[in-house]
Structures are given as C-alpha cells and as structure tokens.
N, C-alpha and C. Protein backbone atom coordinates (compact mmCIF):
# COMPACT_ATOMS: atom_id res chain seq x y z
N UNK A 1 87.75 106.14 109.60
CA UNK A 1 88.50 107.15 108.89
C UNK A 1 87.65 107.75 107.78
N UNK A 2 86.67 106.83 107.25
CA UNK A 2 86.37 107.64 105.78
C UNK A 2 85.24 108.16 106.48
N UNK A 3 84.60 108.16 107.67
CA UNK A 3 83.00 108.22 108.38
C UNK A 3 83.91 109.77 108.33
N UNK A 4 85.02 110.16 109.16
CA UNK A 4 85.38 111.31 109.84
C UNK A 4 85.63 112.22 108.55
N UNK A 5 86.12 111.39 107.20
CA UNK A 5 86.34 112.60 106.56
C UNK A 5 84.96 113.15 105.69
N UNK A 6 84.01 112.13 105.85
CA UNK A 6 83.17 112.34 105.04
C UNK A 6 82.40 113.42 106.12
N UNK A 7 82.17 113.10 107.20
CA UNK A 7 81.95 114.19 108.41
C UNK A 7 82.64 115.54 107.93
N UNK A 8 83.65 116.03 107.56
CA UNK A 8 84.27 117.12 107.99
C UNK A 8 84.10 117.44 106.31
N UNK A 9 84.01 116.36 105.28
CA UNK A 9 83.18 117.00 104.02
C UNK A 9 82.62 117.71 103.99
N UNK A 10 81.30 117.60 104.40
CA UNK A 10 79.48 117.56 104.48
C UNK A 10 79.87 118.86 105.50
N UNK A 11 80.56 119.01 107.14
CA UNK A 11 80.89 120.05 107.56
C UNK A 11 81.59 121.18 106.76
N UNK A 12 82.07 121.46 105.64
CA UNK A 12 82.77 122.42 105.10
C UNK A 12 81.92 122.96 103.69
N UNK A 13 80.65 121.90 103.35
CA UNK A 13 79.80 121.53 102.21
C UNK A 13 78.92 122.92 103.10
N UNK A 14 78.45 122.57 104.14
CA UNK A 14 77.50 123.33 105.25
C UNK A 14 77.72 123.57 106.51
N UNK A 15 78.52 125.22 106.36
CA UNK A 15 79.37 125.32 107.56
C UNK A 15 78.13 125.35 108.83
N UNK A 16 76.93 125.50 108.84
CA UNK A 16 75.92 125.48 110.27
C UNK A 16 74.96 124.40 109.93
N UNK A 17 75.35 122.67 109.97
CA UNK A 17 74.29 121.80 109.65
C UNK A 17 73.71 121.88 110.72
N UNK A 18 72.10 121.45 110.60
CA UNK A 18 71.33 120.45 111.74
C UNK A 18 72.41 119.59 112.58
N UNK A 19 72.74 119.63 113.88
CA UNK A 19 73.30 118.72 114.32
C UNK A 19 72.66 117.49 114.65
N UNK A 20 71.07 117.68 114.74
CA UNK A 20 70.43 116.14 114.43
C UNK A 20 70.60 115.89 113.05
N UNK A 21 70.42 116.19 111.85
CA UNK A 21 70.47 115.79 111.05
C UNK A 21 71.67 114.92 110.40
N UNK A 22 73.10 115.89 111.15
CA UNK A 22 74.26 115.54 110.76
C UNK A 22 73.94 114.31 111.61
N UNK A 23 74.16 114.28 113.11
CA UNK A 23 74.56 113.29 113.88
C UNK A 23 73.75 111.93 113.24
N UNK A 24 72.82 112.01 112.63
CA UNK A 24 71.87 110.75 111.36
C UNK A 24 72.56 110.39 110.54
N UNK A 25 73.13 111.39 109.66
CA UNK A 25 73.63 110.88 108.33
C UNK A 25 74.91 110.54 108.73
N UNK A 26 75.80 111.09 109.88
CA UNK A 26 76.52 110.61 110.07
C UNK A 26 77.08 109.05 110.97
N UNK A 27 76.00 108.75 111.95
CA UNK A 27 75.43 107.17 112.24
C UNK A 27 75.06 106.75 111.06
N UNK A 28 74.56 106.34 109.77
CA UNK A 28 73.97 105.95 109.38
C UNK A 28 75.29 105.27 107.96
N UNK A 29 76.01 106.52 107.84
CA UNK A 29 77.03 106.44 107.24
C UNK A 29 78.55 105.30 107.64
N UNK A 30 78.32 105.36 109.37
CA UNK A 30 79.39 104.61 109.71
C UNK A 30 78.78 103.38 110.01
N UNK A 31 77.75 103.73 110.14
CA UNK A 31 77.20 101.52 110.35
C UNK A 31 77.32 100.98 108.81
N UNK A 32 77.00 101.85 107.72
CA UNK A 32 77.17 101.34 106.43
C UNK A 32 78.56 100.65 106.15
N UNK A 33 79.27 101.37 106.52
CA UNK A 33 80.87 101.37 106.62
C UNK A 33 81.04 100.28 107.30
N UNK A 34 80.79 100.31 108.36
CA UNK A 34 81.11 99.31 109.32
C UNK A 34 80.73 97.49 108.96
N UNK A 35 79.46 97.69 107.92
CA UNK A 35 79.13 96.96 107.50
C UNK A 35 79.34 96.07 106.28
N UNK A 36 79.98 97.02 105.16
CA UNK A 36 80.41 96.34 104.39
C UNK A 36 81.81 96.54 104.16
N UNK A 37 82.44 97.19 104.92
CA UNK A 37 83.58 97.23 104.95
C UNK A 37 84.73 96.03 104.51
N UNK A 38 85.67 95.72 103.68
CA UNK A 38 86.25 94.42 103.86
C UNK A 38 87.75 94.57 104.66
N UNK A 39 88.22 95.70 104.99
CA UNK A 39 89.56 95.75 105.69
C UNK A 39 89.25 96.74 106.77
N UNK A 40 89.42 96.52 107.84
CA UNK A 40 89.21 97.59 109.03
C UNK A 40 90.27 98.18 110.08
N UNK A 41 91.27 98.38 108.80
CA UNK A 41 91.63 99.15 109.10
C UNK A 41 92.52 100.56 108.09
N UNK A 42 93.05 101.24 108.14
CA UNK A 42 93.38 102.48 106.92
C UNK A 42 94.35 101.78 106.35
N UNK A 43 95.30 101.17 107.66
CA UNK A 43 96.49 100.66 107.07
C UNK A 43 96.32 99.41 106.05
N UNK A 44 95.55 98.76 106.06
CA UNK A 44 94.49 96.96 105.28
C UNK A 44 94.64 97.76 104.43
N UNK A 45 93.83 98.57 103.98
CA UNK A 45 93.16 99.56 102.86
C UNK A 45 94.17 99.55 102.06
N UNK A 46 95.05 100.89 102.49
CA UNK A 46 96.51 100.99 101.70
C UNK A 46 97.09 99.91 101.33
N UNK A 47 97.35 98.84 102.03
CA UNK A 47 98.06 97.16 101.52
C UNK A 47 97.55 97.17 100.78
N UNK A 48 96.15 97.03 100.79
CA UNK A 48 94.99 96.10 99.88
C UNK A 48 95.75 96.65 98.37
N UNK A 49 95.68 98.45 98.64
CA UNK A 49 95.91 99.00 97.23
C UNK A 49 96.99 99.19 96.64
N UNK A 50 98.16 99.09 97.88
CA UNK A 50 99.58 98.83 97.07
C UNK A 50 99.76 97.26 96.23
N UNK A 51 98.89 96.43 96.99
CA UNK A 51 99.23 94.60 96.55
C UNK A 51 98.31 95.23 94.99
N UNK A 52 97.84 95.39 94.69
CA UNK A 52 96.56 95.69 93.65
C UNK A 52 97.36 96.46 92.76
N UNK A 53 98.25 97.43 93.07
CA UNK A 53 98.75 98.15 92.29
C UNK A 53 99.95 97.97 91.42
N UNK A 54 99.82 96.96 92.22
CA UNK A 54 101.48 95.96 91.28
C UNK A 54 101.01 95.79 90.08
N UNK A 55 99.67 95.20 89.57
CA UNK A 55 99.74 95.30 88.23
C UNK A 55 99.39 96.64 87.09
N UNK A 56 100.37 97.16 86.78
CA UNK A 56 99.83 98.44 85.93
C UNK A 56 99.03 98.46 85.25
N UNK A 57 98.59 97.37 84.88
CA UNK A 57 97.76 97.57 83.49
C UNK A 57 96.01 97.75 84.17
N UNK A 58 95.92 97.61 85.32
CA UNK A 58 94.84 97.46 85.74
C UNK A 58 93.82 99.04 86.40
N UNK A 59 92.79 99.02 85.35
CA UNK A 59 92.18 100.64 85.84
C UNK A 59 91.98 100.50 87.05
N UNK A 60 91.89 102.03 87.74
CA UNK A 60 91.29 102.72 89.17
C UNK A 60 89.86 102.37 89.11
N UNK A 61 89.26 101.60 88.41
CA UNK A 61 87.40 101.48 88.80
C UNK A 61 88.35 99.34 89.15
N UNK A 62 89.25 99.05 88.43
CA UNK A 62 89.48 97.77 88.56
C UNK A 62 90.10 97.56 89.67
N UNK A 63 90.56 98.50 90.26
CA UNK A 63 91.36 98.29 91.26
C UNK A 63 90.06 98.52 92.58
N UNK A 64 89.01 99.66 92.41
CA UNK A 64 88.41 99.82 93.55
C UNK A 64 87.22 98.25 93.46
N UNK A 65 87.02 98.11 92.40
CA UNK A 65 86.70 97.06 92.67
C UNK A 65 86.61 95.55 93.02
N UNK A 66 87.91 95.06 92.70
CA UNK A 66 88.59 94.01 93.53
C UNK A 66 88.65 94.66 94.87
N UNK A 67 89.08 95.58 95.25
CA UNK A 67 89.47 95.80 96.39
C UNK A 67 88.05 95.60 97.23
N UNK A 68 86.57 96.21 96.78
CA UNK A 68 85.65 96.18 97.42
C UNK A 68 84.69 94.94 97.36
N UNK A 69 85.14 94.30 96.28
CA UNK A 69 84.46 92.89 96.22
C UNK A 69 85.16 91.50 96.61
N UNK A 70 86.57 91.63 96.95
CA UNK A 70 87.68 91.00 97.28
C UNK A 70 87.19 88.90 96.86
N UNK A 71 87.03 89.06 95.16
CA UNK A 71 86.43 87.73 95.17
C UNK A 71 87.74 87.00 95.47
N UNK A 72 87.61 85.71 95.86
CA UNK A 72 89.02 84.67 95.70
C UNK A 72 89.58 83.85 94.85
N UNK A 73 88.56 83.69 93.82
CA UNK A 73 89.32 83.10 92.14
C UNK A 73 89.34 84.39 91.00
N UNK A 74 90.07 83.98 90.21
CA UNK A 74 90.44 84.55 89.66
C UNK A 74 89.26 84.88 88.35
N UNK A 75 88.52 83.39 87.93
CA UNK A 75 87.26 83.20 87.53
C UNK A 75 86.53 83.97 88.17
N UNK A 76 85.86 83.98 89.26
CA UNK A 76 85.26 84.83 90.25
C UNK A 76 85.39 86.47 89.60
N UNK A 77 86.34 86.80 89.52
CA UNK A 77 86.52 88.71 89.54
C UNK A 77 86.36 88.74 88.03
N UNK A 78 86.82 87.89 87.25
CA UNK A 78 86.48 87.80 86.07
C UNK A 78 85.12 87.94 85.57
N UNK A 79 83.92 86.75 86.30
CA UNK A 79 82.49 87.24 85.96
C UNK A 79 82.21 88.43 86.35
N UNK A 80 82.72 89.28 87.75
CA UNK A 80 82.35 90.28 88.35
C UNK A 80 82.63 91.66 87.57
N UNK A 81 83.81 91.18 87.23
CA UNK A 81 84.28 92.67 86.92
C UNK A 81 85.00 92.23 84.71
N UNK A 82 83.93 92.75 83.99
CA UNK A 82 84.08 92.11 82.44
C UNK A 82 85.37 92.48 82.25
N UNK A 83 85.70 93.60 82.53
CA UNK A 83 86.71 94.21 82.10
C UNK A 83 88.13 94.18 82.07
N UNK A 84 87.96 92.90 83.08
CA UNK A 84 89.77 92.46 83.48
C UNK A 84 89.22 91.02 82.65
N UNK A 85 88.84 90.45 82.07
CA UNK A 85 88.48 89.27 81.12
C UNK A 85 89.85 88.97 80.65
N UNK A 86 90.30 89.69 79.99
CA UNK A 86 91.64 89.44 79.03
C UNK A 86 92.93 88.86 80.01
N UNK A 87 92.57 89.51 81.71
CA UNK A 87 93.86 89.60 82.51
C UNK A 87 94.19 87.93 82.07
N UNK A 88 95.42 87.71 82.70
CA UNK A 88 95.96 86.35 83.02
C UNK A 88 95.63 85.79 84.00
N UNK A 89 95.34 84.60 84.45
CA UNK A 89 94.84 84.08 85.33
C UNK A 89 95.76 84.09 86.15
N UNK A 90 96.75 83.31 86.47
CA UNK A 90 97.86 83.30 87.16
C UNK A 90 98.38 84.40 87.71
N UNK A 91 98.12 85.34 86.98
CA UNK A 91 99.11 86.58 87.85
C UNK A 91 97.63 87.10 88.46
N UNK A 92 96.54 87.15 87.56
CA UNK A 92 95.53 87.53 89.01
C UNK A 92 95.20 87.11 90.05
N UNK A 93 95.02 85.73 89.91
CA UNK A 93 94.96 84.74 91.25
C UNK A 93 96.17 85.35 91.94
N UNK A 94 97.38 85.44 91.58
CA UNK A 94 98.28 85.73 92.66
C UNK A 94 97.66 87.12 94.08
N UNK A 95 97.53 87.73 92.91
CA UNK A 95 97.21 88.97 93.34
C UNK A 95 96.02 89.13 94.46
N UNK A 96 95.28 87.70 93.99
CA UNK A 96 93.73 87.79 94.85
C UNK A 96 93.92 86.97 96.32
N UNK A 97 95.02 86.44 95.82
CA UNK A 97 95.70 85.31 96.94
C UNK A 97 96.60 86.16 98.09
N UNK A 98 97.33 87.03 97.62
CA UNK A 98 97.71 88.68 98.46
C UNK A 98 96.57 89.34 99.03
N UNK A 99 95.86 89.36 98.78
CA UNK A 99 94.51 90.61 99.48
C UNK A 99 93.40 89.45 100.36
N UNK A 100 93.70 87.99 100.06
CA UNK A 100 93.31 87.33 100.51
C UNK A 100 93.56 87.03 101.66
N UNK A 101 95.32 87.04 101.80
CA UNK A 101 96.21 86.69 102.77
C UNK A 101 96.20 88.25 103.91
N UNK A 102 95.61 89.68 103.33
CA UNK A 102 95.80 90.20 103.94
C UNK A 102 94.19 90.59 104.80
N UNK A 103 93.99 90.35 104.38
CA UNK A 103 92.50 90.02 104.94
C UNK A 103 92.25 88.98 106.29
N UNK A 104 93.15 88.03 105.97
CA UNK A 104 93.45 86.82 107.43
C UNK A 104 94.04 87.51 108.16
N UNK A 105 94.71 88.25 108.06
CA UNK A 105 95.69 88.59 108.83
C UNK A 105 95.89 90.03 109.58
N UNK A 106 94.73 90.92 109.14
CA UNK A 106 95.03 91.96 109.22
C UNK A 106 94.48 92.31 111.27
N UNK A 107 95.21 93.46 111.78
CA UNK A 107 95.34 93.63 112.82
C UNK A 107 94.09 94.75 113.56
C-alpha cells in the first residue's frame, strides 16, 4: 500500500518519469518496505495506531515510533524513545502488550 502510493506520488511529482528509473526506485522502495516492515498488512497498521492512540497524551513522532520500533517492555521504549520517560509503566506496557498481541496474530 505505501510502495503504490508512494508510486503514484513520485508519478504526479513527474508526470513523464524514466520508466527504468521509476521501475528501480520503485523495487527498491518495496523490498525496503517489505523488509522492515512490522505489520503486513494496512489493516495491522491502523490497529497498531488505533491501540497507540488510546493514550492522548502521547505525540505523533511517539506514536510513529512505537509503532515502527514495536519494543516489548516498557523499559525498552523508554531507552528508545527519551521522550515518553515520564509515561507510566503500567499503562505503557499495556499498550505494548496490545501491539504485541497484534503482531501474533495478525492475518
């Protein structure tokens, strides 16, 4: 999904690309994807960011980044990310324990 929109980006960025060039950046773009991807699918994604979004207090760089680093303690996202330091442990673990659970499970 994000390979196609970033495709039809880059297509509207430069309505007559190289189609070798595109067809490169655009392989090159979806093996990246493919690669570090942690939910594979749109629908994971959205979970990931509704479970994440339960806590308000938490910024859009805090949210993309749990979501893209998906650590499993709560300690863990804490060294990773300084900025949720203050959070509560308990309600973050919960939260990491949700994206955790959706991660096993996802279809």
């Amino acid at each position: 999904m994000i390979c196609l929109s970033f495709k039809s980006h880059i297509t509207s960025i430069a309505p007559n690309p190289n189609p070798v060039i595109m067809d490169s950046v655009y392989k090159k773009t979806h093996e990246y994807v493919n690669q570090f991807a942690r939910f594979n699918s749109t629908d994971s994604a959205q979970a990931a960011r509704q479970i994440l979004s339960k806590d308000t207090t938490l910024k859009q760089f805090e949210l993309a980044q749990l979501a893209s680093l998906c650590p499993e303690e709560a300690e863990e996202a804490k060294s990773l990310i300084p900025s949720i330091a203050g959070k509560d442990d308990d309600a973050l673990q919960a939260l990491l324990n949700e994206i955790s659970g959706l991660k096993r499970y996802q279809g």
